[in-house]
C-alpha atoms as a PDB file:
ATOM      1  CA  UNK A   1      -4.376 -15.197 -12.706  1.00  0.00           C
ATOM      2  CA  UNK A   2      -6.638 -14.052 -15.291  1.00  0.00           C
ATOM      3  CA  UNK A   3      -9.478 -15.276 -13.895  1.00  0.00           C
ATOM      4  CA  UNK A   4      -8.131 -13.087 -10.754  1.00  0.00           C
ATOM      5  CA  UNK A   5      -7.679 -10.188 -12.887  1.00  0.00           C
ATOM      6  CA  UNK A   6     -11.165 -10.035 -14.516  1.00  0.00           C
ATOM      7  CA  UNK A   7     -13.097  -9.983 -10.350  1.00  0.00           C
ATOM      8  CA  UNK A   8     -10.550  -7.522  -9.395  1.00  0.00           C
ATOM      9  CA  UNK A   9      -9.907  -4.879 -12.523  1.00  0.00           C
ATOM     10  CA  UNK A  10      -6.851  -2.493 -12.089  1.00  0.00           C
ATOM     11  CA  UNK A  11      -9.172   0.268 -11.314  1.00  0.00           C
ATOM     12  CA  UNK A  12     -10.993  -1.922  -8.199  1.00  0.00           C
ATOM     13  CA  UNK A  13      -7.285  -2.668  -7.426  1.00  0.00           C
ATOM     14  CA  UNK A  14      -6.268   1.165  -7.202  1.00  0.00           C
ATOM     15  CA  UNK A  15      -9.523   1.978  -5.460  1.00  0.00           C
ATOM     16  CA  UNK A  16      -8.904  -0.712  -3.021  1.00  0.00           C
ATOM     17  CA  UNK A  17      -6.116  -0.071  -2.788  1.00  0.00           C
ATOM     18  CA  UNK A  18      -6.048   3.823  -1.923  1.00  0.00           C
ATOM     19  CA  UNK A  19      -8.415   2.551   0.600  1.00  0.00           C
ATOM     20  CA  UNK A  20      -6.914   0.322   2.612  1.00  0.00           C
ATOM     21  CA  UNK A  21      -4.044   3.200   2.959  1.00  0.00           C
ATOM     22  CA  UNK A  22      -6.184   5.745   3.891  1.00  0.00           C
ATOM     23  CA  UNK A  23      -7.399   3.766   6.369  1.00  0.00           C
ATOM     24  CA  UNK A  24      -4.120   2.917   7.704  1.00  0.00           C
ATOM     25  CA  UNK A  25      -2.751   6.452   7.259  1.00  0.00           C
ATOM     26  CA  UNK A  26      -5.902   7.326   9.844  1.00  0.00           C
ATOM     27  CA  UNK A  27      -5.204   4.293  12.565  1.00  0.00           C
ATOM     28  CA  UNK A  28      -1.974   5.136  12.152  1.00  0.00           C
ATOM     29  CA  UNK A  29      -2.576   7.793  14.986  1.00  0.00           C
ATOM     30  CA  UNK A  30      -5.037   5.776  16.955  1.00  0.00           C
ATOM     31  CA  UNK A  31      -3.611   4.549  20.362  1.00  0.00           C
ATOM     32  CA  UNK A  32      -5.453   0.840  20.692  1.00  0.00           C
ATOM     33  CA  UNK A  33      -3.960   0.605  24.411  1.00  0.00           C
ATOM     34  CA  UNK A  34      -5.505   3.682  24.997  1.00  0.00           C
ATOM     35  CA  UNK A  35      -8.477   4.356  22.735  1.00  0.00           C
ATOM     36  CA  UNK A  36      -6.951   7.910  21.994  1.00  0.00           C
ATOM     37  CA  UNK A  37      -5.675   9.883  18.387  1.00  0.00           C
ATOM     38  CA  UNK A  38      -2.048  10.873  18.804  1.00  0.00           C
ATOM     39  CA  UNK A  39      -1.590  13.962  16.383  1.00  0.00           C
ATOM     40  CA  UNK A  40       1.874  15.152  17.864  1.00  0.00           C
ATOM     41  CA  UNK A  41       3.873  11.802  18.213  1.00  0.00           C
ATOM     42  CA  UNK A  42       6.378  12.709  15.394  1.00  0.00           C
ATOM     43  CA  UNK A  43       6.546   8.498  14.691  1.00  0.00           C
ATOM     44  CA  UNK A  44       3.035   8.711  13.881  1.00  0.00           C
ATOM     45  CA  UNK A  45       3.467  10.542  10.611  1.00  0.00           C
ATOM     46  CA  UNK A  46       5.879   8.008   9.232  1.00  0.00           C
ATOM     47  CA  UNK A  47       3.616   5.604   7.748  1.00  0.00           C
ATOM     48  CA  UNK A  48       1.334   7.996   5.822  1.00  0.00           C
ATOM     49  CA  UNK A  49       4.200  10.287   4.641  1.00  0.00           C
ATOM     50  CA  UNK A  50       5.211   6.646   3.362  1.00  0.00           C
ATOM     51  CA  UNK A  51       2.128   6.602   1.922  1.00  0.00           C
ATOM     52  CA  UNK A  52       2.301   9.112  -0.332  1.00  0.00           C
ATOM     53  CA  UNK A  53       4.991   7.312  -2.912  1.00  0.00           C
ATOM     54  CA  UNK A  54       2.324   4.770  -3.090  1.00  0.00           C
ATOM     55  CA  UNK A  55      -0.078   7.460  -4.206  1.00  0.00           C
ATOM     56  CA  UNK A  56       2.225   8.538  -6.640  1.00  0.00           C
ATOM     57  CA  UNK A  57       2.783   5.226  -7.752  1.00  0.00           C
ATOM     58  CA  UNK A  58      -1.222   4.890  -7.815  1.00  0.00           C
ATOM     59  CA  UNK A  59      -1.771   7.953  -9.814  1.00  0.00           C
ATOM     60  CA  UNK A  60       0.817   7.098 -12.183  1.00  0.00           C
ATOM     61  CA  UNK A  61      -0.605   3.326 -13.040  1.00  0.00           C
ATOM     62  CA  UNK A  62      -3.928   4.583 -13.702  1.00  0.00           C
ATOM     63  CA  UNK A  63      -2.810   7.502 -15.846  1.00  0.00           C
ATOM     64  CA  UNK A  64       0.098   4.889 -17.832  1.00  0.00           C
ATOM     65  CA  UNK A  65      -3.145   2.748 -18.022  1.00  0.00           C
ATOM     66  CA  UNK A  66      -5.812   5.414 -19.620  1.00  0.00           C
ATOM     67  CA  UNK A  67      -3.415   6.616 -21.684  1.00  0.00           C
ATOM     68  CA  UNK A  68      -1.811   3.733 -22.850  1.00  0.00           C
ATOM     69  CA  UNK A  69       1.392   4.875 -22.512  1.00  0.00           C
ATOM     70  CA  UNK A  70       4.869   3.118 -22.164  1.00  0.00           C
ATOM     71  CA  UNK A  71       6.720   2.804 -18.636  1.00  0.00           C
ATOM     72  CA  UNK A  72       9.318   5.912 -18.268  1.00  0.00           C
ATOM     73  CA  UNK A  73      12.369   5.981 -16.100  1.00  0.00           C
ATOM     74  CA  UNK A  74      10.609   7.835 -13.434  1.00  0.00           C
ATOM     75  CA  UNK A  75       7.951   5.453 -13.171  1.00  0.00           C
ATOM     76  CA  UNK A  76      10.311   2.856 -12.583  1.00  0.00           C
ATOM     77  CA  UNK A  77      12.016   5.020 -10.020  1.00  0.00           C
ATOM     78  CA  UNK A  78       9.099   5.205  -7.995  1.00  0.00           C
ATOM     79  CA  UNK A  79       8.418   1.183  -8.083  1.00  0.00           C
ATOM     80  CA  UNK A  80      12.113   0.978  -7.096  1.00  0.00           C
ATOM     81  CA  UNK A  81      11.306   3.063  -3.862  1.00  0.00           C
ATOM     82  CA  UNK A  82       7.959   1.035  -3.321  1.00  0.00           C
ATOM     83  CA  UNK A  83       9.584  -2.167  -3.264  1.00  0.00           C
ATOM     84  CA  UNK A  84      11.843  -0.393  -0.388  1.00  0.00           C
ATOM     85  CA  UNK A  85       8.789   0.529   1.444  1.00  0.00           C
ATOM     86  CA  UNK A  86       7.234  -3.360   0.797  1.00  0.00           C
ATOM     87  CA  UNK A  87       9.506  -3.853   3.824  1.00  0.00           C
ATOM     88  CA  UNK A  88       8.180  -1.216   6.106  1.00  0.00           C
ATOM     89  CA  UNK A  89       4.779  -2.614   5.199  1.00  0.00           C
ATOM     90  CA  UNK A  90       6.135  -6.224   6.255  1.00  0.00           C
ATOM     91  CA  UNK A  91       7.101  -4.832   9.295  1.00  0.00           C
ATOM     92  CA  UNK A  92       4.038  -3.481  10.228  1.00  0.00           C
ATOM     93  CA  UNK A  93       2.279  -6.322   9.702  1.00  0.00           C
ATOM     94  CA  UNK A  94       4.643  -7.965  12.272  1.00  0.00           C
ATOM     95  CA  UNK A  95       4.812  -4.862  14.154  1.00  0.00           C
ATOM     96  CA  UNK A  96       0.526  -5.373  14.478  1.00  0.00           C
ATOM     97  CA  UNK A  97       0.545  -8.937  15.256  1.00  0.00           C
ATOM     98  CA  UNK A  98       2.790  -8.603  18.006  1.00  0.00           C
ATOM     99  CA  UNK A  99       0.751  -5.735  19.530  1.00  0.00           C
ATOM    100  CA  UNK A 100      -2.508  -8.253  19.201  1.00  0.00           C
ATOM    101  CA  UNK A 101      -0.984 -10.808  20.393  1.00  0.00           C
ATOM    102  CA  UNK A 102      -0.229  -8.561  24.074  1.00  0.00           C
ATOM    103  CA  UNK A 103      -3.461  -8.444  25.522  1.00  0.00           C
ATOM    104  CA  UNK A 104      -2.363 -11.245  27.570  1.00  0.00           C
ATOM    105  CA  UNK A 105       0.125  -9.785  28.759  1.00  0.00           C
ATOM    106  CA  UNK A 106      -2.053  -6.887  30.336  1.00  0.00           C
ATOM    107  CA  UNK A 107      -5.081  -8.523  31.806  1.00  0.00           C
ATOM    108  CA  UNK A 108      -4.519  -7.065  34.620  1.00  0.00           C
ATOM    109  CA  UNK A 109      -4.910  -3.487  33.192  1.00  0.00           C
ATOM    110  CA  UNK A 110      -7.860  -1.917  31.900  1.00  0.00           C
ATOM    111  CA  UNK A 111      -7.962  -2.916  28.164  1.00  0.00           C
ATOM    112  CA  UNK A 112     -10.541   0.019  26.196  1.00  0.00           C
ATOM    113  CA  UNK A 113     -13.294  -2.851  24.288  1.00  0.00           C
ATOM    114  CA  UNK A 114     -12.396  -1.796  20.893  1.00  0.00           C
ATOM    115  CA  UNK A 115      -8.640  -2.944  21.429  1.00  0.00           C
ATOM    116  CA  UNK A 116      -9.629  -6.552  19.930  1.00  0.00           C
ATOM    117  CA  UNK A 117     -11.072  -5.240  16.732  1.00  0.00           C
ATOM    118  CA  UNK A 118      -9.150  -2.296  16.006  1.00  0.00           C
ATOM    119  CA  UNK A 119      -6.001  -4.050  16.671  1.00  0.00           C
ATOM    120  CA  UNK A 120      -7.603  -7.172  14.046  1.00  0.00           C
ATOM    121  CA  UNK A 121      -8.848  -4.698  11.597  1.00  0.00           C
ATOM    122  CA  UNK A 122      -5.301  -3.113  11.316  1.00  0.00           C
ATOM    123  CA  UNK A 123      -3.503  -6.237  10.821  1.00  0.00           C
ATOM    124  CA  UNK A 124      -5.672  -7.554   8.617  1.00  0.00           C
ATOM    125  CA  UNK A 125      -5.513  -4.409   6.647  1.00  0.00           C
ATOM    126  CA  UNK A 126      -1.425  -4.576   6.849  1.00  0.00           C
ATOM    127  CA  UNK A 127      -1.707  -8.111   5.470  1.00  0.00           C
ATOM    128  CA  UNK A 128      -3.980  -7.144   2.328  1.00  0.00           C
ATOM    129  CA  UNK A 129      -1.579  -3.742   1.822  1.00  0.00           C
ATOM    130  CA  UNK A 130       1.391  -6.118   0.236  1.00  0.00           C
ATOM    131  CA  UNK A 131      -0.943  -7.910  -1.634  1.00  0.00           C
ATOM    132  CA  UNK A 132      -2.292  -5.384  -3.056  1.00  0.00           C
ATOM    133  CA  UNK A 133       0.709  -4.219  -3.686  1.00  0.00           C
ATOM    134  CA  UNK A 134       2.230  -6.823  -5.861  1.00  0.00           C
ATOM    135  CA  UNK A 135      -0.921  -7.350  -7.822  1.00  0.00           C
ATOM    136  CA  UNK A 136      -0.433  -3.432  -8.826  1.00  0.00           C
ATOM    137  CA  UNK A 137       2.880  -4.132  -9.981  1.00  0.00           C
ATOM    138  CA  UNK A 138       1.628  -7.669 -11.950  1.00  0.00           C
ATOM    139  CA  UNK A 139      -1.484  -5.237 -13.679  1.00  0.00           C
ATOM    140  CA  UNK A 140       2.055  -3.065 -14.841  1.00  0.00           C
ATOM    141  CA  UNK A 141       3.456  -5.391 -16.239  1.00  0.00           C
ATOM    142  CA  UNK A 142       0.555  -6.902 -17.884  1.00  0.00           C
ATOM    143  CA  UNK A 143      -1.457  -3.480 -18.864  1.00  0.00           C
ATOM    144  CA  UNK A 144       1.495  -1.186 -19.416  1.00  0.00           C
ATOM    145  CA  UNK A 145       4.514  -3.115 -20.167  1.00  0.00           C
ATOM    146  CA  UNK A 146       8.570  -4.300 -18.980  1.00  0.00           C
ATOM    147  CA  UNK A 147      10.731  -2.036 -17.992  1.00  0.00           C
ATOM    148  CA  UNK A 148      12.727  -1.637 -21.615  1.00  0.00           C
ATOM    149  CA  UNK A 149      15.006   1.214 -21.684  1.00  0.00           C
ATOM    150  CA  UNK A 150      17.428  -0.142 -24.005  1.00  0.00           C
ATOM    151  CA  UNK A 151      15.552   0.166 -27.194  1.00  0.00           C
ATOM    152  CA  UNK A 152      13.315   2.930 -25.701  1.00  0.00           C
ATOM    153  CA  UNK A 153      13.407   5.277 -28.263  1.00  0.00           C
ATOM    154  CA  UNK A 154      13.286   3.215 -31.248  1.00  0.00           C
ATOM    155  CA  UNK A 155       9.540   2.093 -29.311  1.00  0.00           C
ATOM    156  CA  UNK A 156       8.294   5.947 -29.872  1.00  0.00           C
ATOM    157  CA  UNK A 157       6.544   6.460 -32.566  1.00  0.00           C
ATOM    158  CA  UNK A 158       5.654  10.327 -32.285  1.00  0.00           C
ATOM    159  CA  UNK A 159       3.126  10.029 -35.281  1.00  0.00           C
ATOM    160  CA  UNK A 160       0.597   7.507 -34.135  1.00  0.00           C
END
Protein backbone atom coordinates (compact mmCIF):
# COMPACT_ATOMS: atom_id res chain seq x y z
CA UNK A 1 0.00 0.00 0.00
CA UNK A 2 2.74 2.36 0.24
CA UNK A 3 3.95 1.87 -2.89
CA UNK A 4 0.11 2.76 -3.84
CA UNK A 5 0.22 5.73 -1.76
CA UNK A 6 3.41 7.38 -3.16
CA UNK A 7 1.65 7.17 -7.39
CA UNK A 8 -1.50 8.38 -5.96
CA UNK A 9 -0.71 11.27 -3.09
CA UNK A 10 -3.78 12.36 -0.93
CA UNK A 11 -3.96 15.50 -2.86
CA UNK A 12 -4.20 13.42 -6.53
CA UNK A 13 -6.70 11.34 -4.45
CA UNK A 14 -8.94 14.48 -3.48
CA UNK A 15 -8.49 15.93 -6.94
CA UNK A 16 -9.54 12.73 -8.43
CA UNK A 17 -11.64 12.34 -6.51
CA UNK A 18 -13.77 15.71 -6.66
CA UNK A 19 -13.61 14.79 -10.23
CA UNK A 20 -15.07 11.81 -10.74
CA UNK A 21 -18.15 13.43 -8.61
CA UNK A 22 -18.48 16.28 -10.54
CA UNK A 23 -18.71 14.33 -13.31
CA UNK A 24 -21.31 12.18 -11.93
CA UNK A 25 -23.18 15.07 -10.28
CA UNK A 26 -23.40 16.36 -14.24
CA UNK A 27 -24.57 12.75 -15.90
CA UNK A 28 -26.56 12.55 -13.20
CA UNK A 29 -29.19 14.58 -15.30
CA UNK A 30 -28.30 13.12 -18.63
CA UNK A 31 -31.08 10.79 -20.05
CA UNK A 32 -28.78 7.92 -21.98
CA UNK A 33 -32.19 6.41 -23.46
CA UNK A 34 -32.83 9.62 -24.67
CA UNK A 35 -29.71 11.71 -25.21
CA UNK A 36 -31.47 14.63 -23.24
CA UNK A 37 -30.48 16.80 -19.66
CA UNK A 38 -33.35 16.42 -17.22
CA UNK A 39 -33.11 19.62 -14.92
CA UNK A 40 -36.70 19.25 -13.31
CA UNK A 41 -36.88 15.44 -12.44
CA UNK A 42 -36.77 16.05 -8.61
CA UNK A 43 -34.78 12.28 -8.43
CA UNK A 44 -32.17 13.81 -10.40
CA UNK A 45 -30.84 16.05 -7.67
CA UNK A 46 -30.38 13.22 -5.23
CA UNK A 47 -27.05 12.08 -6.10
CA UNK A 48 -25.24 15.44 -6.19
CA UNK A 49 -27.03 16.86 -3.08
CA UNK A 50 -25.36 13.45 -1.84
CA UNK A 51 -22.47 14.74 -3.09
CA UNK A 52 -21.95 17.47 -1.18
CA UNK A 53 -21.10 15.48 2.35
CA UNK A 54 -18.39 14.07 0.29
CA UNK A 55 -17.18 17.57 -0.42
CA UNK A 56 -17.29 18.33 3.02
CA UNK A 57 -15.59 15.34 3.85
CA UNK A 58 -12.99 16.37 0.96
CA UNK A 59 -12.43 19.79 2.24
CA UNK A 60 -12.01 18.66 5.64
CA UNK A 61 -9.12 15.85 4.82
CA UNK A 62 -7.12 18.24 2.99
CA UNK A 63 -7.41 21.02 5.56
CA UNK A 64 -6.79 18.08 8.76
CA UNK A 65 -3.88 17.23 6.33
CA UNK A 66 -2.16 20.90 5.76
CA UNK A 67 -2.63 21.66 9.02
CA UNK A 68 -1.69 18.73 10.69
CA UNK A 69 -4.31 18.65 12.89
CA UNK A 70 -5.99 15.81 14.99
CA UNK A 71 -9.45 14.15 13.89
CA UNK A 72 -12.47 16.06 15.83
CA UNK A 73 -15.86 14.65 16.56
CA UNK A 74 -17.36 16.37 13.65
CA UNK A 75 -15.02 15.00 11.31
CA UNK A 76 -15.87 11.71 12.36
CA UNK A 77 -19.52 12.58 12.06
CA UNK A 78 -19.24 13.28 8.58
CA UNK A 79 -17.23 9.83 7.74
CA UNK A 80 -20.08 8.21 9.72
CA UNK A 81 -22.64 9.69 7.14
CA UNK A 82 -20.22 8.82 4.14
CA UNK A 83 -20.02 5.33 4.96
CA UNK A 84 -24.07 5.59 4.81
CA UNK A 85 -23.85 7.06 1.44
CA UNK A 86 -20.98 4.14 0.37
CA UNK A 87 -24.28 2.28 -0.11
CA UNK A 88 -26.07 4.65 -2.36
CA UNK A 89 -22.85 4.69 -4.34
CA UNK A 90 -23.03 0.70 -4.45
CA UNK A 91 -26.27 1.00 -5.68
CA UNK A 92 -25.58 3.06 -8.40
CA UNK A 93 -23.06 1.14 -9.60
CA UNK A 94 -25.66 -1.70 -9.81
CA UNK A 95 -28.26 0.69 -10.66
CA UNK A 96 -25.69 1.57 -14.04
CA UNK A 97 -24.89 -1.88 -14.91
CA UNK A 98 -28.30 -2.91 -15.13
CA UNK A 99 -29.22 0.07 -17.36
CA UNK A 100 -26.05 -1.09 -19.75
CA UNK A 101 -26.83 -4.20 -19.71
CA UNK A 102 -30.72 -3.18 -21.46
CA UNK A 103 -29.81 -2.31 -24.77
CA UNK A 104 -30.84 -5.69 -25.66
CA UNK A 105 -33.73 -5.43 -24.52
CA UNK A 106 -34.62 -2.38 -26.89
CA UNK A 107 -33.19 -3.20 -30.24
CA UNK A 108 -36.05 -2.65 -31.61
CA UNK A 109 -36.18 1.08 -30.56
CA UNK A 110 -34.09 3.77 -31.66
CA UNK A 111 -31.04 3.69 -29.28
CA UNK A 112 -29.22 7.66 -29.50
CA UNK A 113 -25.13 6.35 -30.48
CA UNK A 114 -23.70 7.75 -27.40
CA UNK A 115 -25.91 5.34 -25.17
CA UNK A 116 -22.89 2.67 -25.22
CA UNK A 117 -20.29 5.04 -23.95
CA UNK A 118 -22.07 7.26 -21.77
CA UNK A 119 -23.77 4.47 -20.12
CA UNK A 120 -19.78 2.69 -19.80
CA UNK A 121 -18.26 5.91 -18.78
CA UNK A 122 -20.81 6.25 -15.86
CA UNK A 123 -20.37 2.89 -14.54
CA UNK A 124 -17.01 2.87 -14.73
CA UNK A 125 -16.93 6.13 -12.96
CA UNK A 126 -19.49 4.58 -10.16
CA UNK A 127 -17.01 1.72 -9.77
CA UNK A 128 -13.81 4.04 -9.17
CA UNK A 129 -16.20 6.48 -6.75
CA UNK A 130 -15.99 3.66 -3.76
CA UNK A 131 -12.59 3.18 -4.35
CA UNK A 132 -11.74 6.26 -4.10
CA UNK A 133 -13.57 6.47 -1.38
CA UNK A 134 -11.98 4.04 0.95
CA UNK A 135 -8.50 5.02 -0.05
CA UNK A 136 -9.59 8.67 1.39
CA UNK A 137 -10.52 7.18 4.50
CA UNK A 138 -7.04 4.77 4.58
CA UNK A 139 -4.87 8.41 3.76
CA UNK A 140 -7.03 9.48 7.33
CA UNK A 141 -6.02 7.18 9.07
CA UNK A 142 -2.54 7.11 7.94
CA UNK A 143 -1.94 11.13 7.50
CA UNK A 144 -4.22 12.38 10.24
CA UNK A 145 -4.79 9.77 12.74
CA UNK A 146 -7.62 7.08 14.75
CA UNK A 147 -10.49 8.23 15.86
CA UNK A 148 -9.32 8.72 19.82
CA UNK A 149 -11.74 10.60 21.80
CA UNK A 150 -11.07 9.05 25.00
CA UNK A 151 -7.82 10.64 25.86
CA UNK A 152 -8.57 13.60 23.50
CA UNK A 153 -7.73 16.28 25.55
CA UNK A 154 -4.79 15.06 27.29
CA UNK A 155 -3.44 14.86 23.15
CA UNK A 156 -3.76 18.93 23.02
CA UNK A 157 -1.02 20.56 23.64
CA UNK A 158 -2.15 24.35 23.20
CA UNK A 159 1.59 25.55 23.39
CA UNK A 160 3.28 23.82 20.52
Amino acid sequence: MNNISKIITWKRNILASALVLLTLAVLSFYGVYTNQFYFLKADNYIFPLLTSVHFIYMYVIWFKISEDELPDPKMRNIEYILYVIMIVYLFKIYDSAVVLNSINVFDEHVIPATFKPIATLSLVLYSILPILTLYTFWLRKRYIGIYNFENYNDNLNIWQ
